[in-house]
C-alpha atoms as a PDB file:
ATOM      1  CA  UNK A   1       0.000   0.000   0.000  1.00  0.00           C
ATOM      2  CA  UNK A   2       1.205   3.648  -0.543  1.00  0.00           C
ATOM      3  CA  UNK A   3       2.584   5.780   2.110  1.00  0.00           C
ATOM      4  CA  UNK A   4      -0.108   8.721   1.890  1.00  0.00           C
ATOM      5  CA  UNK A   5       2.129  11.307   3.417  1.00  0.00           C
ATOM      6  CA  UNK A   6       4.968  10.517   0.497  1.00  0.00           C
ATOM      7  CA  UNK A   7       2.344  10.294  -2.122  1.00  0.00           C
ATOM      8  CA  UNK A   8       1.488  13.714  -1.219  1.00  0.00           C
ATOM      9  CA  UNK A   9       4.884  14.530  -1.927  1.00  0.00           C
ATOM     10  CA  UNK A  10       4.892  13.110  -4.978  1.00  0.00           C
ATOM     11  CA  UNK A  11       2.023  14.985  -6.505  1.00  0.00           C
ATOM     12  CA  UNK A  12       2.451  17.979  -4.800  1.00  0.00           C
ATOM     13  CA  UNK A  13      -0.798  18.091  -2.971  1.00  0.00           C
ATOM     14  CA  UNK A  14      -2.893  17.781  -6.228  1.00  0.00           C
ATOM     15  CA  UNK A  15      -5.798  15.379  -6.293  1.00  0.00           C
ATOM     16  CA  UNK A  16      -4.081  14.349  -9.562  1.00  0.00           C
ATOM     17  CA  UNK A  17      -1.675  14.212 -12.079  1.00  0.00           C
ATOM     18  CA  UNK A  18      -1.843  13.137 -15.399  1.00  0.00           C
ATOM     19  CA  UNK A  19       1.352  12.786 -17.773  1.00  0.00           C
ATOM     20  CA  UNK A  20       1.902  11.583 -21.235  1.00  0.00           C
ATOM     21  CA  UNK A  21       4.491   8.805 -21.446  1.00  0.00           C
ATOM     22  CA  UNK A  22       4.552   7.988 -25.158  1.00  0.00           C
ATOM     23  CA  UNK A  23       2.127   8.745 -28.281  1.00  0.00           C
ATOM     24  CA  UNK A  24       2.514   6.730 -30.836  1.00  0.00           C
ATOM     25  CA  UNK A  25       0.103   6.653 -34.456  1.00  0.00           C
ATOM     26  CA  UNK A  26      -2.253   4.099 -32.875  1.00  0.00           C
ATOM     27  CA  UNK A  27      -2.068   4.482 -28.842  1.00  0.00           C
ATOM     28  CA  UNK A  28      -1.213   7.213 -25.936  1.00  0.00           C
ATOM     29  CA  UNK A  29       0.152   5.797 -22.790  1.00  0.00           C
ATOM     30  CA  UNK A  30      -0.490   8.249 -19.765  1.00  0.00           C
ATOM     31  CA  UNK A  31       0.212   7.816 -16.375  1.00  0.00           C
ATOM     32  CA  UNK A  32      -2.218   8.854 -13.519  1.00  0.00           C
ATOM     33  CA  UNK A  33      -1.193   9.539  -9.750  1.00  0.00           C
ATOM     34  CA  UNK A  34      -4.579  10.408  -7.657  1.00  0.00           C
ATOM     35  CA  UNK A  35      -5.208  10.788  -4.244  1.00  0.00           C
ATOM     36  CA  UNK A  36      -9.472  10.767  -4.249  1.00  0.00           C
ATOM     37  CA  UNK A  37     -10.013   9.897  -0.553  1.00  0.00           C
ATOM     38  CA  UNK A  38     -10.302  13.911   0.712  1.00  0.00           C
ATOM     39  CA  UNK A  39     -12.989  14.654  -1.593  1.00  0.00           C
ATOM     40  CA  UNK A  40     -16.807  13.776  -0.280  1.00  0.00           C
ATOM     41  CA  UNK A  41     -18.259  13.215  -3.712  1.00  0.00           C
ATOM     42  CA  UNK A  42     -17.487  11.441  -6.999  1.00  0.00           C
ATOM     43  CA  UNK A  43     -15.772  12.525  -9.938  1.00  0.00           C
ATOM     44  CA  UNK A  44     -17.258  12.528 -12.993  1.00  0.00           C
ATOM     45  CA  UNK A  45     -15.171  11.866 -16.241  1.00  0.00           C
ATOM     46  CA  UNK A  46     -16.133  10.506 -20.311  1.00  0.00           C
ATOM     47  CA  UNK A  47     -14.207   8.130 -21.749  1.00  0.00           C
ATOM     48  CA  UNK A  48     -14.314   8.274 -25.418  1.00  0.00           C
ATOM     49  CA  UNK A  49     -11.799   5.573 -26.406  1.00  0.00           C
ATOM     50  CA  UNK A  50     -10.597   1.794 -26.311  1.00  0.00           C
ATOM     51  CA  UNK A  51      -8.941   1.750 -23.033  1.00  0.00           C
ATOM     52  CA  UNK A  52      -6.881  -0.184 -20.880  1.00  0.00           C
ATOM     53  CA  UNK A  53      -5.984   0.510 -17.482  1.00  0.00           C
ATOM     54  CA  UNK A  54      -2.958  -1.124 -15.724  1.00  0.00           C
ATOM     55  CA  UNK A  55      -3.355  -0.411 -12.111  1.00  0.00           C
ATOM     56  CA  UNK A  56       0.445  -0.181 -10.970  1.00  0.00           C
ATOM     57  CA  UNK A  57      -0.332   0.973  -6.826  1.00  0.00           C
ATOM     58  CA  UNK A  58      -3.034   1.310  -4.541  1.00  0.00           C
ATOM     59  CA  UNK A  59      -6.635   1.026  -5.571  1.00  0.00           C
ATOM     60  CA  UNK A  60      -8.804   2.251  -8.283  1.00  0.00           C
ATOM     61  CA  UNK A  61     -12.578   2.350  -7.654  1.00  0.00           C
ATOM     62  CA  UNK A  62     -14.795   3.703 -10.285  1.00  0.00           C
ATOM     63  CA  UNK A  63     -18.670   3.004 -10.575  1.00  0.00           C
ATOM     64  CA  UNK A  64     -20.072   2.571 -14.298  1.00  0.00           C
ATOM     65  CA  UNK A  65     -23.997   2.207 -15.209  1.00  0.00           C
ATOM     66  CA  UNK A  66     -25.317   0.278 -12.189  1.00  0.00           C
ATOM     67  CA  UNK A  67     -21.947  -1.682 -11.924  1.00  0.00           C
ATOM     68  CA  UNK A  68     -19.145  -0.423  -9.062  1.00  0.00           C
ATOM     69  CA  UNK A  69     -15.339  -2.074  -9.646  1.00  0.00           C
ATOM     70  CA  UNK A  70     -13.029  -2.405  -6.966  1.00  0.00           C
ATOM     71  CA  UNK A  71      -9.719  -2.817  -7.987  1.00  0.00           C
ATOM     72  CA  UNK A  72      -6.510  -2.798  -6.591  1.00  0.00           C
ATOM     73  CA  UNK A  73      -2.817  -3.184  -7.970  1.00  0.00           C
ATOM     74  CA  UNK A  74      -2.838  -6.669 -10.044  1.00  0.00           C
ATOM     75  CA  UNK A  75      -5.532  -5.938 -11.913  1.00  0.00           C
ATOM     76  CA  UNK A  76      -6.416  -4.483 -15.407  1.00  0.00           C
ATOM     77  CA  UNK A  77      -9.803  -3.445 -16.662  1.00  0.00           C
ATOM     78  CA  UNK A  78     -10.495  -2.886 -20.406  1.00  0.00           C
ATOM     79  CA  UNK A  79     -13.062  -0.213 -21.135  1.00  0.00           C
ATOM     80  CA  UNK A  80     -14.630   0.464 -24.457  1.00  0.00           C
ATOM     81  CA  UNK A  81     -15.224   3.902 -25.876  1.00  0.00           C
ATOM     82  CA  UNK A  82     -18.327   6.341 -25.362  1.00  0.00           C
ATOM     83  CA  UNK A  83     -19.618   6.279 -22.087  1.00  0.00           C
ATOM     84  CA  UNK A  84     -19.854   8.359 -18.792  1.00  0.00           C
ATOM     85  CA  UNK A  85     -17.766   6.987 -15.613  1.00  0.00           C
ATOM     86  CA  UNK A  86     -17.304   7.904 -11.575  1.00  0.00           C
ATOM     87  CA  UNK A  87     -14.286   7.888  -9.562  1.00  0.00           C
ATOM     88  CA  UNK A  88     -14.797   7.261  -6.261  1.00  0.00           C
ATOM     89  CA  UNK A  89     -11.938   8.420  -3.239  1.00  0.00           C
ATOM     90  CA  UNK A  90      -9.351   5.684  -3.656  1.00  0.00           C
ATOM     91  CA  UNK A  91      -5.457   6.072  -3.605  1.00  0.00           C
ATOM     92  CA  UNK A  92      -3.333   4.730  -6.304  1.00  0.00           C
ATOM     93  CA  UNK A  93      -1.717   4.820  -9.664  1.00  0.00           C
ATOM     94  CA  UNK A  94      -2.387   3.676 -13.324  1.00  0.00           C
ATOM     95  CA  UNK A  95      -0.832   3.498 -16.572  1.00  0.00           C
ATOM     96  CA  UNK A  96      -3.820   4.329 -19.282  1.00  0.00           C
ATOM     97  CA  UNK A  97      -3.575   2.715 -22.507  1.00  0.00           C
ATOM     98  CA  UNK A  98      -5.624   4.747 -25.212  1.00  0.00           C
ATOM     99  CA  UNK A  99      -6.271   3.555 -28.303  1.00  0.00           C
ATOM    100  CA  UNK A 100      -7.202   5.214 -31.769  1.00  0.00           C
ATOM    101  CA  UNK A 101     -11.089   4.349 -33.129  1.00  0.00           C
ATOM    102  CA  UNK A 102      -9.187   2.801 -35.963  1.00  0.00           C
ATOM    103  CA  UNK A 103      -7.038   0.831 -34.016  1.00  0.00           C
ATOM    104  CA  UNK A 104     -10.486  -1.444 -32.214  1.00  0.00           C
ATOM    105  CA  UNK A 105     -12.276  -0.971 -35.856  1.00  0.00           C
ATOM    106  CA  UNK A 106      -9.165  -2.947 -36.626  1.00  0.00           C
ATOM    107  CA  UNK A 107      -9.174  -5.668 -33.853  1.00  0.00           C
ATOM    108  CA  UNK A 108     -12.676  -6.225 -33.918  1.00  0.00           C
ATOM    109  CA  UNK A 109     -12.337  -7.126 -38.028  1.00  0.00           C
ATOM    110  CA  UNK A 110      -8.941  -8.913 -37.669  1.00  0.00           C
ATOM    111  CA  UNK A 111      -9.421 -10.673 -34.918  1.00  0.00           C
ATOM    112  CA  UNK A 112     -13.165 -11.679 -34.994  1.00  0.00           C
ATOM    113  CA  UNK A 113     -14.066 -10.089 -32.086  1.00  0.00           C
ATOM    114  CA  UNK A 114     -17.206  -8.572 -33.304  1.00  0.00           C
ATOM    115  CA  UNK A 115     -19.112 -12.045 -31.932  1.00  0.00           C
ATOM    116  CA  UNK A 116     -17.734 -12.325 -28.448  1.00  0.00           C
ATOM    117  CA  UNK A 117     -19.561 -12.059 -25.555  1.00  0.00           C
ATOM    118  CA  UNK A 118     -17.579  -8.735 -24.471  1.00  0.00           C
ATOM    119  CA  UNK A 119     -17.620  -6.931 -27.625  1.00  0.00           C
ATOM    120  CA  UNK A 120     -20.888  -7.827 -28.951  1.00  0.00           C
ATOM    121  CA  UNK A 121     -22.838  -7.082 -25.521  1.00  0.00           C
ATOM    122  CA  UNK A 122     -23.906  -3.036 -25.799  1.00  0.00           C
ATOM    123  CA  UNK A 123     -24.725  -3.511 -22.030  1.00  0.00           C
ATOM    124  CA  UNK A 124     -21.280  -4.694 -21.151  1.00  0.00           C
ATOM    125  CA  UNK A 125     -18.758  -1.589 -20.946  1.00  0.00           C
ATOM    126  CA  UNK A 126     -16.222  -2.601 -19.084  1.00  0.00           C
ATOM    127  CA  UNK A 127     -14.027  -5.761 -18.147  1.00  0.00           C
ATOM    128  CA  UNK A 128     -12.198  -6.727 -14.904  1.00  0.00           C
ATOM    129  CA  UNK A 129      -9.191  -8.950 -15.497  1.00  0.00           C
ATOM    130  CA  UNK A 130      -6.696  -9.944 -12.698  1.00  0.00           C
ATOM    131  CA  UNK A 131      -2.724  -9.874 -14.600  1.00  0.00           C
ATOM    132  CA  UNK A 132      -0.735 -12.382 -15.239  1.00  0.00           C
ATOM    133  CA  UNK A 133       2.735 -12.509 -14.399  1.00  0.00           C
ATOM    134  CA  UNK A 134       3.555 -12.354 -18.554  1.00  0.00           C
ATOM    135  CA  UNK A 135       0.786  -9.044 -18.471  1.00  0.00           C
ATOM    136  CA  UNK A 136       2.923  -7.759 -15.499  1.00  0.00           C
ATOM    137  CA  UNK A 137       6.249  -8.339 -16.960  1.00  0.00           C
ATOM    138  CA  UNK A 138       5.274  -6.566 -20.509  1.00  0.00           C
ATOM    139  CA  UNK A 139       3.964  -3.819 -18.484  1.00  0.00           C
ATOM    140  CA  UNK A 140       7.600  -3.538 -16.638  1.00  0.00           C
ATOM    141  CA  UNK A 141       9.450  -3.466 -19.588  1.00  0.00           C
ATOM    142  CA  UNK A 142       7.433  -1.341 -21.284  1.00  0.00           C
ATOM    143  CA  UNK A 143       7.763   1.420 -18.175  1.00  0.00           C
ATOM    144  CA  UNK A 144      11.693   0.691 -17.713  1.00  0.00           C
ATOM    145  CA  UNK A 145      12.332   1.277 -21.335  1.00  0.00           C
ATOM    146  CA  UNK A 146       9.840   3.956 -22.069  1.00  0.00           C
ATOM    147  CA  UNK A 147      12.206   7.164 -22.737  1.00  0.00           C
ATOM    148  CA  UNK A 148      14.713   5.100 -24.784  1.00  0.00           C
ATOM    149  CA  UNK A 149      12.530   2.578 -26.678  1.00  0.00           C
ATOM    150  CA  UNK A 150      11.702   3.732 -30.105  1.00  0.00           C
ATOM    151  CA  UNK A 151       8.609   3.514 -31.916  1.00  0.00           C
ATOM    152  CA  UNK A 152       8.888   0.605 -33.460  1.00  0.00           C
ATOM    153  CA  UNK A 153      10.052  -1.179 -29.978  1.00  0.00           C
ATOM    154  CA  UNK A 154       7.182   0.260 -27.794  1.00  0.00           C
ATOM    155  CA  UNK A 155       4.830  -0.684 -31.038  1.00  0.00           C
ATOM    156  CA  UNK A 156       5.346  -4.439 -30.560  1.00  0.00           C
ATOM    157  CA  UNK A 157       5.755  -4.347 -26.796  1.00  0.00           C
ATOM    158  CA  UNK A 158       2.391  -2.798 -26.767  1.00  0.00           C
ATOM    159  CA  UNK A 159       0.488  -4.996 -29.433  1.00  0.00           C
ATOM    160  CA  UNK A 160       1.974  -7.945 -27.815  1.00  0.00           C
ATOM    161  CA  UNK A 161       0.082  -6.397 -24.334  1.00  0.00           C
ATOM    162  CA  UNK A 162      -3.058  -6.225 -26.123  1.00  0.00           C
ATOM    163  CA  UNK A 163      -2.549  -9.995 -27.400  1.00  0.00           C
ATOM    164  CA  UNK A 164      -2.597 -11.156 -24.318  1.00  0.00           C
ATOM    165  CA  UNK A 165      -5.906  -9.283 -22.846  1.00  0.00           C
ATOM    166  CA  UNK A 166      -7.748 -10.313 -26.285  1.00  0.00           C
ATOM    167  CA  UNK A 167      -6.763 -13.808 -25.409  1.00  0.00           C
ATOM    168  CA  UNK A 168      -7.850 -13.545 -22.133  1.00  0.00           C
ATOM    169  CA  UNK A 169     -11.109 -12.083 -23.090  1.00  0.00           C
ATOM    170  CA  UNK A 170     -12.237 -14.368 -26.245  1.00  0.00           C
ATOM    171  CA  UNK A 171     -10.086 -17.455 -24.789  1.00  0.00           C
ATOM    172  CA  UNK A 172      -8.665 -18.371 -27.886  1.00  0.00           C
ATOM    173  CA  UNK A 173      -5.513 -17.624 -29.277  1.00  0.00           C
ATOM    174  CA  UNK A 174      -5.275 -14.839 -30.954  1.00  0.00           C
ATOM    175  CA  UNK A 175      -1.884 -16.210 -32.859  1.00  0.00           C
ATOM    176  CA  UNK A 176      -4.688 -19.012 -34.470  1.00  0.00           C
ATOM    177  CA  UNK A 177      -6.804 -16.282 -35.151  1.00  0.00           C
ATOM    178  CA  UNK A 178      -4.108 -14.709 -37.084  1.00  0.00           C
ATOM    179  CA  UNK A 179      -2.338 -17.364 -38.906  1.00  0.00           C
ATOM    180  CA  UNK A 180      -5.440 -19.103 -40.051  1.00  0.00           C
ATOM    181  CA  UNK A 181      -5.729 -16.055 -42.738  1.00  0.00           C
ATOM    182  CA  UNK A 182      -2.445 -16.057 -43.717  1.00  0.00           C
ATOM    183  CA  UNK A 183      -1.091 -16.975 -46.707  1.00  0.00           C
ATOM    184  CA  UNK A 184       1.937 -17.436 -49.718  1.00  0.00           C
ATOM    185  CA  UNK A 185      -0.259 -14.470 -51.402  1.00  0.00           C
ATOM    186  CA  UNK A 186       0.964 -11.994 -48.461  1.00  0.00           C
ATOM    187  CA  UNK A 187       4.967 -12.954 -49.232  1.00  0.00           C
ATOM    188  CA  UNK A 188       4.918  -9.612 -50.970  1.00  0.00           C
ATOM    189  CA  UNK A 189       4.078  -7.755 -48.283  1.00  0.00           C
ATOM    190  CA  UNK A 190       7.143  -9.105 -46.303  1.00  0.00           C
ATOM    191  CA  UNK A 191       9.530  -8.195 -49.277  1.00  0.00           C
ATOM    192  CA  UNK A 192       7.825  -4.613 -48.900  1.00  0.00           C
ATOM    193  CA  UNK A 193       8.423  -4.565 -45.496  1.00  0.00           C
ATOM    194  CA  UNK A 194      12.042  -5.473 -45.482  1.00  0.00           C
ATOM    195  CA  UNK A 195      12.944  -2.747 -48.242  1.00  0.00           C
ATOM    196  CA  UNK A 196      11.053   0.177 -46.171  1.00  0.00           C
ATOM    197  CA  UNK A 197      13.008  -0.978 -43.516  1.00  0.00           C
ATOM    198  CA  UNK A 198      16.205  -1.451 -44.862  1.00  0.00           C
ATOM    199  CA  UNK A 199      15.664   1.977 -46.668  1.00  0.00           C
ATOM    200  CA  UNK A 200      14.448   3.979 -43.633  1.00  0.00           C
ATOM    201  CA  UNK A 201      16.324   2.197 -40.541  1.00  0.00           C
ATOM    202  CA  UNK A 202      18.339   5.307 -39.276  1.00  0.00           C
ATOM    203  CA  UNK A 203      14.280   6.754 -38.592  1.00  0.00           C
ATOM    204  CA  UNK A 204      12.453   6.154 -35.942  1.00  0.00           C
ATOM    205  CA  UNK A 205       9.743   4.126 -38.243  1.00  0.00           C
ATOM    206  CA  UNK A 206       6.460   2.971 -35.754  1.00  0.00           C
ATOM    207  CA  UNK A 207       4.728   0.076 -36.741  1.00  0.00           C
ATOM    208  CA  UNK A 208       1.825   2.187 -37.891  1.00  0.00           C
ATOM    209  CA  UNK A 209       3.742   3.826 -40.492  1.00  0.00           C
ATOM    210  CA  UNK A 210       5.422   0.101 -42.244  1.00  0.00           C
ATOM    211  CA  UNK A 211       2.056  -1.540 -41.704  1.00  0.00           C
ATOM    212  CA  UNK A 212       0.360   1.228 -43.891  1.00  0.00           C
ATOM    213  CA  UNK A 213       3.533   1.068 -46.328  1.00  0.00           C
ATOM    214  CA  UNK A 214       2.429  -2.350 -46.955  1.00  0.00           C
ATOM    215  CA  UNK A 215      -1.628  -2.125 -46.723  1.00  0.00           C
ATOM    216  CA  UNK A 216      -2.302  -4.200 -43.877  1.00  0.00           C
ATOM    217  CA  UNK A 217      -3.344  -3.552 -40.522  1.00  0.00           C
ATOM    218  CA  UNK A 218      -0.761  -3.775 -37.619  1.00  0.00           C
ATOM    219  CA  UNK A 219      -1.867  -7.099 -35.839  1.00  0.00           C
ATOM    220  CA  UNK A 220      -1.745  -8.402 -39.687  1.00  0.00           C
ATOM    221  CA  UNK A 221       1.560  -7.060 -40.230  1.00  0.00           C
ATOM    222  CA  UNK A 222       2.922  -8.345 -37.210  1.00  0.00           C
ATOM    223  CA  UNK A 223       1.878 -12.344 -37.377  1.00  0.00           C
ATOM    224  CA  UNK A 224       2.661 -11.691 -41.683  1.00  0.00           C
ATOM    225  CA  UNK A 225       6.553 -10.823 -41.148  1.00  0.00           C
ATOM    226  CA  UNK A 226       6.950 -13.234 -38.247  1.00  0.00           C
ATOM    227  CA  UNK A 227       5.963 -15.946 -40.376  1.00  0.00           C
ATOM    228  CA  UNK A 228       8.117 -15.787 -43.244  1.00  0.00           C
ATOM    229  CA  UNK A 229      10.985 -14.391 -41.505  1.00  0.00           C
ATOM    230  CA  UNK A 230      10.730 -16.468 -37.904  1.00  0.00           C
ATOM    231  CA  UNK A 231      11.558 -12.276 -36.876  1.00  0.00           C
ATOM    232  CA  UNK A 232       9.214  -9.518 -34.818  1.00  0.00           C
ATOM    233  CA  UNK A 233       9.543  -6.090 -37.699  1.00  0.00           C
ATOM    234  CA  UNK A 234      11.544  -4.792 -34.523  1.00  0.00           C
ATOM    235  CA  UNK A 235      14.113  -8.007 -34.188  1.00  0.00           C
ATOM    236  CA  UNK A 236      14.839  -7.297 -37.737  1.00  0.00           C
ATOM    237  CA  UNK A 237      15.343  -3.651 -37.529  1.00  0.00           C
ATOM    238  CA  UNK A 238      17.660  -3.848 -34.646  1.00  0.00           C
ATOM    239  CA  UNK A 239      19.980  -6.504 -36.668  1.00  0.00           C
ATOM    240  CA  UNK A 240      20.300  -4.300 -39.272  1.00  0.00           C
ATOM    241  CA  UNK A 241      21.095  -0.823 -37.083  1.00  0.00           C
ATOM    242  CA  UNK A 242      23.737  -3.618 -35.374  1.00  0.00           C
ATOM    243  CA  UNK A 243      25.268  -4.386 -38.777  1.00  0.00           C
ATOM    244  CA  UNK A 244      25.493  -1.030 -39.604  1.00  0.00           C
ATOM    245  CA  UNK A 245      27.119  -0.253 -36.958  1.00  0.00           C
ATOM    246  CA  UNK A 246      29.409  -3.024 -37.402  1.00  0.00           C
ATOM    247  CA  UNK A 247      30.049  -1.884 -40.745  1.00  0.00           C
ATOM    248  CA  UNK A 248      31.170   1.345 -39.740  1.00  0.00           C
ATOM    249  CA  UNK A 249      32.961   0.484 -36.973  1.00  0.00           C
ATOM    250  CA  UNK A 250      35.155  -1.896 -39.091  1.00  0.00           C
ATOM    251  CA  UNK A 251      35.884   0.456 -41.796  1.00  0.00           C
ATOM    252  CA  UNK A 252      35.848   3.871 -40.792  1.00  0.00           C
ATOM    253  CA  UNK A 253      37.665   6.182 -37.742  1.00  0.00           C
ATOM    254  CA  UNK A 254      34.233   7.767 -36.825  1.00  0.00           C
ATOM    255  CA  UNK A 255      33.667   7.667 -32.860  1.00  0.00           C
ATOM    256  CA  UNK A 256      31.171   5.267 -31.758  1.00  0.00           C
ATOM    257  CA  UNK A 257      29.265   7.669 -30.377  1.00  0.00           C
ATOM    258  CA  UNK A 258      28.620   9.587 -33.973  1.00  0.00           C
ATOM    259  CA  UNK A 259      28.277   6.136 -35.062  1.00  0.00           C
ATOM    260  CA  UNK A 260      25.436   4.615 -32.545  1.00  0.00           C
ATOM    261  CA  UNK A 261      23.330   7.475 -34.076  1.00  0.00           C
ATOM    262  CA  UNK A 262      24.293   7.096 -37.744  1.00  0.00           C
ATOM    263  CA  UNK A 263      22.718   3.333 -36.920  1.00  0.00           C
ATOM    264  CA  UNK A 264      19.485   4.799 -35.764  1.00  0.00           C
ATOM    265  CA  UNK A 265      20.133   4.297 -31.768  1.00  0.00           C
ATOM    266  CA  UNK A 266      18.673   7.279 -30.236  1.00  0.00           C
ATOM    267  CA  UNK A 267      21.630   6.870 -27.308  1.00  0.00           C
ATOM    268  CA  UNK A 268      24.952   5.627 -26.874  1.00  0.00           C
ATOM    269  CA  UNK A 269      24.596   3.620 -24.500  1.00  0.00           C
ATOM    270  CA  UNK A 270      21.846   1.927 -26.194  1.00  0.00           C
ATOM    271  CA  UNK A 271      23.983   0.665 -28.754  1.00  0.00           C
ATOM    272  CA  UNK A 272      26.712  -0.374 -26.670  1.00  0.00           C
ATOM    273  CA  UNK A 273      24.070  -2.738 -24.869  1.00  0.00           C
ATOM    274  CA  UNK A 274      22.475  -3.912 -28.060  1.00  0.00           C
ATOM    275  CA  UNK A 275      25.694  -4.133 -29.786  1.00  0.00           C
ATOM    276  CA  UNK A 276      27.352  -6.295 -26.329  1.00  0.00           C
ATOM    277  CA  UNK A 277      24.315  -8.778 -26.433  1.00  0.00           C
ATOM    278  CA  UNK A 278      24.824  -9.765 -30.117  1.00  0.00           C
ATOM    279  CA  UNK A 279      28.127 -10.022 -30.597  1.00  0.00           C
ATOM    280  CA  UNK A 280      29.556 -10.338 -26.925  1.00  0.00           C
ATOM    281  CA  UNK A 281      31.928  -7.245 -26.915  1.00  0.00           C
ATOM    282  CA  UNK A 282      31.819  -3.817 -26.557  1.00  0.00           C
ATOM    283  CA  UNK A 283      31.809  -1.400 -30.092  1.00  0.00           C
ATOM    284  CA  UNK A 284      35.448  -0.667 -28.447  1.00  0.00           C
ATOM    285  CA  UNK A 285      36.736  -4.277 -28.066  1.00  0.00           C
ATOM    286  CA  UNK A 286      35.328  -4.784 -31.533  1.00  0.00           C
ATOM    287  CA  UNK A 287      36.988  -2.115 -33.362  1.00  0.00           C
ATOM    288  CA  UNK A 288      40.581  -3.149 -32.226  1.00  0.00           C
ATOM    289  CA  UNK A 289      39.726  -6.994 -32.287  1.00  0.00           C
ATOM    290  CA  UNK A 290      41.163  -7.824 -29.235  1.00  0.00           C
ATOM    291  CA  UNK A 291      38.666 -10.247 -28.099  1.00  0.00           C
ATOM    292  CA  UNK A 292      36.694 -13.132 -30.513  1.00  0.00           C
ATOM    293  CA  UNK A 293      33.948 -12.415 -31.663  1.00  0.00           C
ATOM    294  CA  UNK A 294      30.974 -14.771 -31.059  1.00  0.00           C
ATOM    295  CA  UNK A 295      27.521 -13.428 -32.860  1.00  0.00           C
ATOM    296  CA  UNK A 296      24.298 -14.325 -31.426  1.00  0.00           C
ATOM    297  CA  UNK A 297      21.374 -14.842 -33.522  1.00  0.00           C
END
């Protein structure tokens, strides 16, 4: 449970703070730090998106139609869009997932969703799920990595979030859901896909913006590429910012610091990590060749 008196601190006596995290083409993660239990009555709010809310501390009660939800850190709830909400006194934090009206236009057709109890139901607004340690562990990264990641990263970190709610909610897999569609006829996409990349990988491409390139929708382009190159769009871009960098640190004097950047890592120390994972040495050790080099696939 929170410390009220540090929480306090924390949001500088406000009843709360909301912050953008990232924005991407198809989502906005915010964070939310409230402290409700001073007030005597509710607070009234409109939601007007696909949401999903990650309760990281405390609690998080909220009363919807005729329904009140009680939740607590451990748990996510999935809201859809268009409808009025309270917020009762509680004392926590959240990370808010909003997503674009294309973006659940999308999942509903892709995914089948249309039919499910959930989605189908005009009287059902709202789901409470409890997190899995996997749900938890995406959410971590995700939070950890936030100011470094780039779009493409947070993309697939955040579609791979949603994968495993959707699952949860329809109980079926949504990889079979997926893959049952797919086809030889979408092996041009993939060849697409890897020239936009290979032509744009110093930019900071989101998964929006190489899904549209190729005319699919994101969860399409995601299962497509995996498929016919056993690689997430991101795995691939990363080996090829690695090689890159390889490249130029083999056969030119520039500094690896000029040279993480001219590979498309927004940091230095970024591509050091990257770089030390895949090929077990530093960009330093590598230059000189003073130790073996071992790549990792």
């Amino acid at each position: 449970m929170i410390n009220k008196d540090s929480f306090k601190k924390i949001t500088k006596l406000e009843s709360m703070i909301s912050s953008n995290l990232f924005v991407s083409d198809f989502y906005q993660i915010k964070h939310w730090a409230y402290d409700l239990t001073a007030e005597n009555k509710v607070s009234k709010r409109y939601n007007d998106c696909l949401c999903v809310v990650f309760v990281k501390k405390g609690n998080f009660l909220f009363d919807l139609s005729k329904n009140s939800y009680d939740m607590h850190s451990g748990y996510i709830i999935i809201d859809k869009p268009n409808y009025e909400y309270q917020l009762r006194p509680s004392l926590g934090e959240c990370t808010i997932f909003n997503f674009t009206d294309s973006f659940y236009r999308q999942l509903l057709d892709d995914l089948h969703l249309k039919n499910t109890l959930f989605f189908s139901n005009p009287n059902i607004l709202s789901l409470m799920l409890q997190s899995q340690p996997e749900t938890e562990y995406l959410h971590f990264q995700m939070m950890k990595g936030i100011h470094r990641m780039g779009k493409l990263e947070m993309d697939t970190m955040v579609l791979e979030f949603m994968n495993m709610i959707v699952s949860t909610i329809s109980n079926t897999s949504v990889d079979d859901e997926l893959n049952a569609s797919l086809n030889m006829n979408r092996l041009g996409t993939v060849e697409m896909a890897k020239a936009y990349l290979n032509e744009n990988f110093i930019k900071d491409i989101s998964l929006q913006e190489i899904s549209s390139h190729c005319c699919v929708s994101p969860f399409q382009f995601s299962r497509i590429f995996k498929k016919f190159t056993s690689y997430t769009p991101n795995q691939y871009l990363q080996n090829i910012r690695l090689k890159h960098g390889e490249m130029l640190l083999k056969n030119t004097n520039k500094p690896v610091s000029e040279i993480s950047f001219a590979a498309g890592f927004n940091s230095v120390e970024y591509f050091a990590t990257a770089f030390r994972q895949k090929y077990k040495v530093n960009p330093s050790q590598y230059r000189t060749g003073s130790h073996t080099i071992r790549i990792k696939n």
